[in-house]
N, C-alpha and C. Protein backbone atom coordinates (compact mmCIF):
# COMPACT_ATOMS: atom_id res chain seq x y z
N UNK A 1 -33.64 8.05 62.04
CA UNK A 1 -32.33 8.42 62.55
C UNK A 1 -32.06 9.90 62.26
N UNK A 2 -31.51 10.75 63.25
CA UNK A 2 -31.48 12.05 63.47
C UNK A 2 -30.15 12.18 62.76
N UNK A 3 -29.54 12.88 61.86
CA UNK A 3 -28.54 13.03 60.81
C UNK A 3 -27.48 13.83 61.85
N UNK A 4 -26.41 13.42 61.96
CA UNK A 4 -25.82 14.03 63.25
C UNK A 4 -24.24 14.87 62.66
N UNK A 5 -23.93 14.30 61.23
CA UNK A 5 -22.87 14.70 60.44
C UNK A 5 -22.90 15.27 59.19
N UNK A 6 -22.33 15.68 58.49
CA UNK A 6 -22.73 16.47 57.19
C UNK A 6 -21.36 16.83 56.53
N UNK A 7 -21.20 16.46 55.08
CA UNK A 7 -20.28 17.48 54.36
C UNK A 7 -21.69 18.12 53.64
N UNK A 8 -20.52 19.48 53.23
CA UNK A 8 -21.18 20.54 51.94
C UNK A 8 -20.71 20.77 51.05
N UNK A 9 -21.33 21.02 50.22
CA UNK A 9 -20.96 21.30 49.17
C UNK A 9 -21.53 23.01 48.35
N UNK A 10 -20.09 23.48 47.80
CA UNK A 10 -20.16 25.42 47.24
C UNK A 10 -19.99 24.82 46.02
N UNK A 11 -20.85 24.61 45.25
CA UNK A 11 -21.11 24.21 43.94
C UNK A 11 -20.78 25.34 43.06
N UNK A 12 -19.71 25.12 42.15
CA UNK A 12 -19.61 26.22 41.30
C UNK A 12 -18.76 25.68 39.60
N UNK A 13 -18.99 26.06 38.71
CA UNK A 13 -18.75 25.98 37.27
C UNK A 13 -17.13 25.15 37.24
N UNK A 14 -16.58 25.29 37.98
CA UNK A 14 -14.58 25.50 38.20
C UNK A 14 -14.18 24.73 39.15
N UNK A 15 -14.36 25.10 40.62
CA UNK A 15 -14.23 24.32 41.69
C UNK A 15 -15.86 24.56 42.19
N UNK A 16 -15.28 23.62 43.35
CA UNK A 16 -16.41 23.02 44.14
C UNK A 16 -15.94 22.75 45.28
N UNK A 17 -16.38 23.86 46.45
CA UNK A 17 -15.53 24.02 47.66
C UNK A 17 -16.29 23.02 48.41
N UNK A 18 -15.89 22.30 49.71
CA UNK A 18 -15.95 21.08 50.56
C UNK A 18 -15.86 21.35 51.94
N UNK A 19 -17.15 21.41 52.85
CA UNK A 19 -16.70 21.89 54.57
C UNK A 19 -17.53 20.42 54.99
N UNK A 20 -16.92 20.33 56.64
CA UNK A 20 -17.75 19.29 57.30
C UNK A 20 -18.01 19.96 58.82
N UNK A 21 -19.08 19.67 58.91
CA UNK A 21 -19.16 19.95 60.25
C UNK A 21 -20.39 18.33 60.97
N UNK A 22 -20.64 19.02 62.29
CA UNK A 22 -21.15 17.90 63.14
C UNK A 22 -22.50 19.12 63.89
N UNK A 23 -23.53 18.30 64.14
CA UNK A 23 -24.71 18.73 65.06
C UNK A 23 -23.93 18.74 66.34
N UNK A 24 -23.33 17.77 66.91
CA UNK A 24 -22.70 17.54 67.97
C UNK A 24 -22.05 18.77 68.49
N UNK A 25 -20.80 19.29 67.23
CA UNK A 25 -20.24 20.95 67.77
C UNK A 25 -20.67 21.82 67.08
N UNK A 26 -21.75 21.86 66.32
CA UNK A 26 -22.39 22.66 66.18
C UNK A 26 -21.45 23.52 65.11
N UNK A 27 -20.48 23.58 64.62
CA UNK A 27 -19.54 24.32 63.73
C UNK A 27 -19.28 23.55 62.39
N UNK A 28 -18.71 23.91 61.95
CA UNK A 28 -18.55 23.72 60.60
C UNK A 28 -17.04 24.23 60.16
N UNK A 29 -16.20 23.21 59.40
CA UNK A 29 -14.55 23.20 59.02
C UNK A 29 -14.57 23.23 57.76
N UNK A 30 -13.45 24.35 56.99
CA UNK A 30 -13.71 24.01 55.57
C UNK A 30 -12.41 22.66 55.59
N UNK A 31 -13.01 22.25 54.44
CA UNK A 31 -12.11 21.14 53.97
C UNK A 31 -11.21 21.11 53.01
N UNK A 32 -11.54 21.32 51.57
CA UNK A 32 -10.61 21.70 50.49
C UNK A 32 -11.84 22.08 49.37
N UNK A 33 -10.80 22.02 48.24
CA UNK A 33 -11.61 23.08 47.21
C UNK A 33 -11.18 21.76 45.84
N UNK A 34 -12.08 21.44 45.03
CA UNK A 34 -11.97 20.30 44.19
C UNK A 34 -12.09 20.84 42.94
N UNK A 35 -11.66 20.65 42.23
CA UNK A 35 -11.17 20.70 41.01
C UNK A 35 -12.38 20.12 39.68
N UNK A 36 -13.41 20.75 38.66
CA UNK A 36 -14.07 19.71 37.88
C UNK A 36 -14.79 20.47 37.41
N UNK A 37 -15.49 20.48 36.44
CA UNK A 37 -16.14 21.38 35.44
C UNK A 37 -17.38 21.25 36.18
N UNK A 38 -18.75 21.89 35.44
CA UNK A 38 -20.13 21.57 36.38
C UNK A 38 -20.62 20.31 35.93
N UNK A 39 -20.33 20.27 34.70
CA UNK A 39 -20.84 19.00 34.16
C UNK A 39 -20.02 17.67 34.53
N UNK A 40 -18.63 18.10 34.50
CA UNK A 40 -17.95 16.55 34.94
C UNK A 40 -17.40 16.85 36.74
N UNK A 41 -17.58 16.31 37.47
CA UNK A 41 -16.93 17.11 39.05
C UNK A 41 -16.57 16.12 39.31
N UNK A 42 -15.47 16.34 40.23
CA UNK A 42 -14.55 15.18 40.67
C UNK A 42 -14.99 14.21 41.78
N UNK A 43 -15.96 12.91 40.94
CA UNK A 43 -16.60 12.43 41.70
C UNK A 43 -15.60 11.49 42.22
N UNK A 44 -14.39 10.82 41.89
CA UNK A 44 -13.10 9.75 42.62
C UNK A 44 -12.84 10.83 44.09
N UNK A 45 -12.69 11.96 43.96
CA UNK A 45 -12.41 12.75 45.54
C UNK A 45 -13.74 13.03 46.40
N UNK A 46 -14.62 13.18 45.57
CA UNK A 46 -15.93 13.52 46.18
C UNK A 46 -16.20 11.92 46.53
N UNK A 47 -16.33 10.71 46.44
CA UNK A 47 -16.30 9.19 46.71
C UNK A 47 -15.43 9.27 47.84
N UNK A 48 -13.93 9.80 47.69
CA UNK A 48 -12.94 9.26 49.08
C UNK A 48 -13.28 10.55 49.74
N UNK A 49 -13.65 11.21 50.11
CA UNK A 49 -14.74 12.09 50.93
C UNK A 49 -15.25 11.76 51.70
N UNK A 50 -16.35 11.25 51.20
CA UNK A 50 -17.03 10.49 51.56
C UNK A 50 -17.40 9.10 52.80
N UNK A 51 -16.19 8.56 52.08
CA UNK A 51 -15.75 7.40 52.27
C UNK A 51 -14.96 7.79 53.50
N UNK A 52 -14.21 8.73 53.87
CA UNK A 52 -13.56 9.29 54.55
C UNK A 52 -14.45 9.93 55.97
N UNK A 53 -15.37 11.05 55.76
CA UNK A 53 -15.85 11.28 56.85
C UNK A 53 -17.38 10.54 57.07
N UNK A 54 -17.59 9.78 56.24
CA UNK A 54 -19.08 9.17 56.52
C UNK A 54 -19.65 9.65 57.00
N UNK A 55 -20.37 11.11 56.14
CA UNK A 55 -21.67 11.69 56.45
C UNK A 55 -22.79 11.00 56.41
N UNK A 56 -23.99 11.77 57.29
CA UNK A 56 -25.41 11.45 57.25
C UNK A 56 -26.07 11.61 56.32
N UNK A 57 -25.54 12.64 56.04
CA UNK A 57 -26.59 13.59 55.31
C UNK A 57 -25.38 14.60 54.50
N UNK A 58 -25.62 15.14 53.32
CA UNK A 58 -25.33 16.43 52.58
C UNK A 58 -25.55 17.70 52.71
N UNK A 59 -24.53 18.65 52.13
CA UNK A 59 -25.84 19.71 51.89
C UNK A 59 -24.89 20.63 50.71
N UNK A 60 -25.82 21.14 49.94
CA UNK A 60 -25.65 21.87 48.84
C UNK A 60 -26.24 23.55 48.77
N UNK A 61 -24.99 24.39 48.73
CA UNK A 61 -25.42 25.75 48.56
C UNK A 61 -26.21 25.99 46.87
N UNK A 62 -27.26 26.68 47.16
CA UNK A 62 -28.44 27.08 46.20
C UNK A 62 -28.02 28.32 46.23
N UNK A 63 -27.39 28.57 44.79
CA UNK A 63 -27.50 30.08 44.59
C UNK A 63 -28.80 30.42 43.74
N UNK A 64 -28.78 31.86 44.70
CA UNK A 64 -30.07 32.45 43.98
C UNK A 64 -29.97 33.89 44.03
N UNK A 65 -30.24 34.39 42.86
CA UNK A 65 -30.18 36.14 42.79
C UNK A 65 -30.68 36.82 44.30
N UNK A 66 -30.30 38.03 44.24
CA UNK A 66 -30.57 39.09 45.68
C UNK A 66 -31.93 38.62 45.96
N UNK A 67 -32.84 38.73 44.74
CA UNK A 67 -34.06 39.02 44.36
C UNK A 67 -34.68 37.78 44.99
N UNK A 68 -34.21 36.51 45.10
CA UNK A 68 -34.76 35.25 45.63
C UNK A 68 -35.21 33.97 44.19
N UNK A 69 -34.82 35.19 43.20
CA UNK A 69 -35.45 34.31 41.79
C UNK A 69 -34.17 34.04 41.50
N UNK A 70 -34.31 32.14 40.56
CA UNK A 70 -33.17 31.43 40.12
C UNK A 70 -32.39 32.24 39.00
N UNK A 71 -31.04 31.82 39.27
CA UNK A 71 -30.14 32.37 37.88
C UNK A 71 -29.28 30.88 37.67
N UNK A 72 -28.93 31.14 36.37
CA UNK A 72 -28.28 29.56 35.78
C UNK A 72 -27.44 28.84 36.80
N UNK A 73 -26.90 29.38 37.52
CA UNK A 73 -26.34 28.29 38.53
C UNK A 73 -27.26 27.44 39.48
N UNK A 74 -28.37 28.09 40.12
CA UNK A 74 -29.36 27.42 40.52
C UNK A 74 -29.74 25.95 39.98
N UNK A 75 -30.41 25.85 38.40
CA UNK A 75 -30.54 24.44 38.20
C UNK A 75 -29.14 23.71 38.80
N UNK A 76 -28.18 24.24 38.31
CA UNK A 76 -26.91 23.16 37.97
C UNK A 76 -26.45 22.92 39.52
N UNK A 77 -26.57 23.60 40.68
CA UNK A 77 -26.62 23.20 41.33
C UNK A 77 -28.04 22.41 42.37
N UNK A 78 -29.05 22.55 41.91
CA UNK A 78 -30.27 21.85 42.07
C UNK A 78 -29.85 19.94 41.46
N UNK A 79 -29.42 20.34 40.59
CA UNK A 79 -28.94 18.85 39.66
C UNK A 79 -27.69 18.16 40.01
N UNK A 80 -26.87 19.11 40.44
CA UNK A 80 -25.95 18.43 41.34
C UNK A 80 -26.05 17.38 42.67
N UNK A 81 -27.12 18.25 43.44
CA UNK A 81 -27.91 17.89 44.64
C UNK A 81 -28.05 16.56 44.35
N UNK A 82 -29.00 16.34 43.59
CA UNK A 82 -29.96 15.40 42.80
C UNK A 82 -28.78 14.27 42.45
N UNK A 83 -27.59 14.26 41.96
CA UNK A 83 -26.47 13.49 41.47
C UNK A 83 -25.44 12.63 42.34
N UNK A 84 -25.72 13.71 43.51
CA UNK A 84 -25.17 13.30 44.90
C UNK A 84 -26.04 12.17 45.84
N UNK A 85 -27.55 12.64 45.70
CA UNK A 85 -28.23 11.80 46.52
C UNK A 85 -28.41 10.79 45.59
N UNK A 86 -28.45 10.41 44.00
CA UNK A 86 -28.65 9.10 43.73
C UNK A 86 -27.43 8.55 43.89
N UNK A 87 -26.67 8.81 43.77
CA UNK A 87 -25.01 8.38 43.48
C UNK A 87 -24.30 7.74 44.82
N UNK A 88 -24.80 8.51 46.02
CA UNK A 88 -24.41 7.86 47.63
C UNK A 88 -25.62 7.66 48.79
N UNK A 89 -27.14 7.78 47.55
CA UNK A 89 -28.11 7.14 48.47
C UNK A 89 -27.75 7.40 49.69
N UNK A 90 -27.85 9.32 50.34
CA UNK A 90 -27.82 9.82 51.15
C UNK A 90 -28.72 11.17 51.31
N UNK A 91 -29.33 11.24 52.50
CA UNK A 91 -30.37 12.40 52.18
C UNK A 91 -29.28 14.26 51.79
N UNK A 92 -29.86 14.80 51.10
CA UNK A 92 -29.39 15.85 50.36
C UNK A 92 -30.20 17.40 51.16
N UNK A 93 -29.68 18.53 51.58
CA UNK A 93 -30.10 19.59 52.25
C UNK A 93 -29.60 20.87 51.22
N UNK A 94 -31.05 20.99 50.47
CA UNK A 94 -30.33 22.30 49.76
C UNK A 94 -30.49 23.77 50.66
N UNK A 95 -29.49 24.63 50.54
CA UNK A 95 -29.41 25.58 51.26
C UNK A 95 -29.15 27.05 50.66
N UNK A 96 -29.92 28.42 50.66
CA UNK A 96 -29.84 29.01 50.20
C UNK A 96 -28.18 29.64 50.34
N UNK A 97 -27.74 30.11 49.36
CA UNK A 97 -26.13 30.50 49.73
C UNK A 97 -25.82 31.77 49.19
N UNK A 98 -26.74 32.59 49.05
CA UNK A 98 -26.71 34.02 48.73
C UNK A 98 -25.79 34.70 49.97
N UNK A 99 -24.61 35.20 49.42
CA UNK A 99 -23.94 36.26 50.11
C UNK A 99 -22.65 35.63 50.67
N UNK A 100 -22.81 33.63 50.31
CA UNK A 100 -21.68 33.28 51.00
C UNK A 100 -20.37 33.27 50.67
N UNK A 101 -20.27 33.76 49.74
CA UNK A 101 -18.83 33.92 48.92
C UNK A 101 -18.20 35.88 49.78
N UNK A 102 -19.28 36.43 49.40
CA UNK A 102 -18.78 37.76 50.35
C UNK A 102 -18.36 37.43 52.40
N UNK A 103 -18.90 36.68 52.18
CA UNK A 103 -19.39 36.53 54.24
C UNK A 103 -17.06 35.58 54.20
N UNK A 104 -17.29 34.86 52.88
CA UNK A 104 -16.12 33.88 52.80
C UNK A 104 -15.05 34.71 53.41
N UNK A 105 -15.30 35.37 51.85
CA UNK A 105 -14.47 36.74 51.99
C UNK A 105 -13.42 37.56 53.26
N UNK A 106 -14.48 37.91 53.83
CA UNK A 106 -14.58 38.90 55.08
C UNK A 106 -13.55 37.99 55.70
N UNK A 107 -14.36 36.90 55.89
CA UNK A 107 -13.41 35.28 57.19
C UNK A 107 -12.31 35.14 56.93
N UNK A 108 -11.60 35.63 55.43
CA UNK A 108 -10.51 34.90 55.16
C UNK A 108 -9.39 36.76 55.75
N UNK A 109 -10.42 37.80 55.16
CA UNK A 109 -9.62 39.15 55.68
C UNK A 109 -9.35 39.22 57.17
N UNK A 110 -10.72 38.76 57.93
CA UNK A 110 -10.31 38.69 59.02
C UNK A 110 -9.29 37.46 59.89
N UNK A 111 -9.17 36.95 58.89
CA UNK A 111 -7.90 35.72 59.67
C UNK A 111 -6.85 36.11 59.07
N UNK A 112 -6.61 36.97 58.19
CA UNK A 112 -5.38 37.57 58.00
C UNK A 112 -4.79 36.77 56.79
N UNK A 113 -5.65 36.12 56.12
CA UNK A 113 -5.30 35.40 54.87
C UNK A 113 -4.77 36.14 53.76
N UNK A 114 -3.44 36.44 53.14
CA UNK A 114 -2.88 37.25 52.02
C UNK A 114 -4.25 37.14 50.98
N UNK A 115 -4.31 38.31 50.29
CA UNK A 115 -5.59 38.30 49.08
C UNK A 115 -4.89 37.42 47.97
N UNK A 116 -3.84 36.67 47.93
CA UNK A 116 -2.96 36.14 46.72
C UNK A 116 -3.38 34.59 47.27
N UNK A 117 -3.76 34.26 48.16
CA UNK A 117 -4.64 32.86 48.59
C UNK A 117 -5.73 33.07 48.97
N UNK A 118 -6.13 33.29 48.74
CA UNK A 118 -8.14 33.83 49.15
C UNK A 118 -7.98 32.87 47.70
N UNK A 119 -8.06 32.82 46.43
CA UNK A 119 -8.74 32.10 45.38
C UNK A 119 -8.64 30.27 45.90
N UNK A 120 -7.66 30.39 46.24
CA UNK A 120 -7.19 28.52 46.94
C UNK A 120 -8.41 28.04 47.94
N UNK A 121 -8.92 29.22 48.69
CA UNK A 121 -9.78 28.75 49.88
C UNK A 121 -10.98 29.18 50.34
N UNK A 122 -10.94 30.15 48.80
CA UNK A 122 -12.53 30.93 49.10
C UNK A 122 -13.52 30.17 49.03
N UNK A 123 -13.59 28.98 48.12
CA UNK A 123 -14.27 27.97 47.83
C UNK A 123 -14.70 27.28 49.01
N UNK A 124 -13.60 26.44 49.69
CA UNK A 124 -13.63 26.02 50.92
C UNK A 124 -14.36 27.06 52.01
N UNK A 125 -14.34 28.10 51.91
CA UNK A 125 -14.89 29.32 53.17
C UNK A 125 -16.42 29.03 52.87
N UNK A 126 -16.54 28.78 51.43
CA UNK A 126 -18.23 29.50 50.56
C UNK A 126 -18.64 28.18 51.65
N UNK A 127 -18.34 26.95 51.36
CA UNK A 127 -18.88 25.71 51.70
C UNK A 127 -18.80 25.54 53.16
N UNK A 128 -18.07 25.99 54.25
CA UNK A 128 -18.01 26.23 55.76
C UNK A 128 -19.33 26.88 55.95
N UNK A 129 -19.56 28.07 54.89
CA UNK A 129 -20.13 29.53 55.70
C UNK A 129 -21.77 29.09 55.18
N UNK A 130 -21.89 28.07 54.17
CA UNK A 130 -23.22 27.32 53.68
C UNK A 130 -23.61 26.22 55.23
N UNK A 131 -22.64 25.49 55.46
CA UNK A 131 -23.26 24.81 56.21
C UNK A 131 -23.07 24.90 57.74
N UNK A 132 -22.63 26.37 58.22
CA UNK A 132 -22.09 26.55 59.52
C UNK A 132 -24.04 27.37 59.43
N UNK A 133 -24.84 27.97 58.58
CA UNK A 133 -25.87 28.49 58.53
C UNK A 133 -26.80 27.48 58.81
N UNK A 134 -26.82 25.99 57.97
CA UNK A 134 -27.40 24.74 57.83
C UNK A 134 -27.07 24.09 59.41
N UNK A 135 -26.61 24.55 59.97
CA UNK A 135 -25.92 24.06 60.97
C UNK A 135 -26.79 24.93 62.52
N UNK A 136 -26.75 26.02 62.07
CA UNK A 136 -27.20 27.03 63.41
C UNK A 136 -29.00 26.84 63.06
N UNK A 137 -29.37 26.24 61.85
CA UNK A 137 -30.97 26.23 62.19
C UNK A 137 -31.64 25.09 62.45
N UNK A 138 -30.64 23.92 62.30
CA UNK A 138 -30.82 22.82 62.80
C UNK A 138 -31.56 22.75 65.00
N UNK A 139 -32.53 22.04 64.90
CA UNK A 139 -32.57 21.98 66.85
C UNK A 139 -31.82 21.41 67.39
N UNK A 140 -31.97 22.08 68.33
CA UNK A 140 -30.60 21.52 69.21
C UNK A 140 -30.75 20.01 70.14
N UNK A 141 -29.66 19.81 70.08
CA UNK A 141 -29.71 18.22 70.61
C UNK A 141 -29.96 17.94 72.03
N UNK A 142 -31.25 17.37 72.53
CA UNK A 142 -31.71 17.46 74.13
C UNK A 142 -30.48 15.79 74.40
N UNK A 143 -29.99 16.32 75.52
CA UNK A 143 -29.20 15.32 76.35
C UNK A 143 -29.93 13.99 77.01
């Protein structure tokens, strides 16, 4: 079965931003920004999530230095990955996410978002702008 839906996940120490998109439109929506340490994350919202848009499939931004070599967030989000697919026995798409917090950024200046809410939704942007990428290298769907 060809995975046709997806949430993501912007894995980070604090929050943990949330987008969904579809193969179908090809785009990607942020969703919200969740609340949970790295070690404990808010798996009761990440469950009604879930439960909510009944993804195919996952996907998890992989940060990794400029350089392409891991820095401590890497495992913890590698292990996250890993926590998600035993936990909802769903296939897991890690995705490199270098630059997506700046690219967030930009999306939120250019929609005219006050810089005094950019922290509420940058999270949410990181996790759009991870899987709107996961999204454009995917093939395209023959009719």
């Amino acid at each position: 079965m060809t995975a046709n839906s997806f949430l993501a996940f912007d894995y980070g120490e604090k929050y943990i931003g949330v987008a969904a998109g579809s193969r179908h439109s090809g785009q990607a929506e942020p969703l919200t920004t969740l609340r949970g340490s790295a070690k404990n994350p808010d798996w009761v919202r990440i469950s009604k999530l879930i439960q909510e848009w009944r993804p195919d499939a996952l996907v998890v931004g992989l940060p990794f230095n400029m350089d392409g070599s891991d820095n401590p967030m890497t495992r913890a989000a590698r292990a996250f990955g890993q926590r998600l697919k035993d936990r909802y026995n769903l296939p897991v798409h890690m995705v490199d996410e270098r630059l997506s917090t700046q690219i967030a950024r930009d999306i939120l200046n250019d929609a005219g978002v006050p810089m005094r809410r950019h922290k509420a939704r940058l999270d949410q942007a990181a996790a759009q702008t991870i899987l709107q990428a996961f999204l454009n290298e995917l093939p395209k769907e023959t009719p």
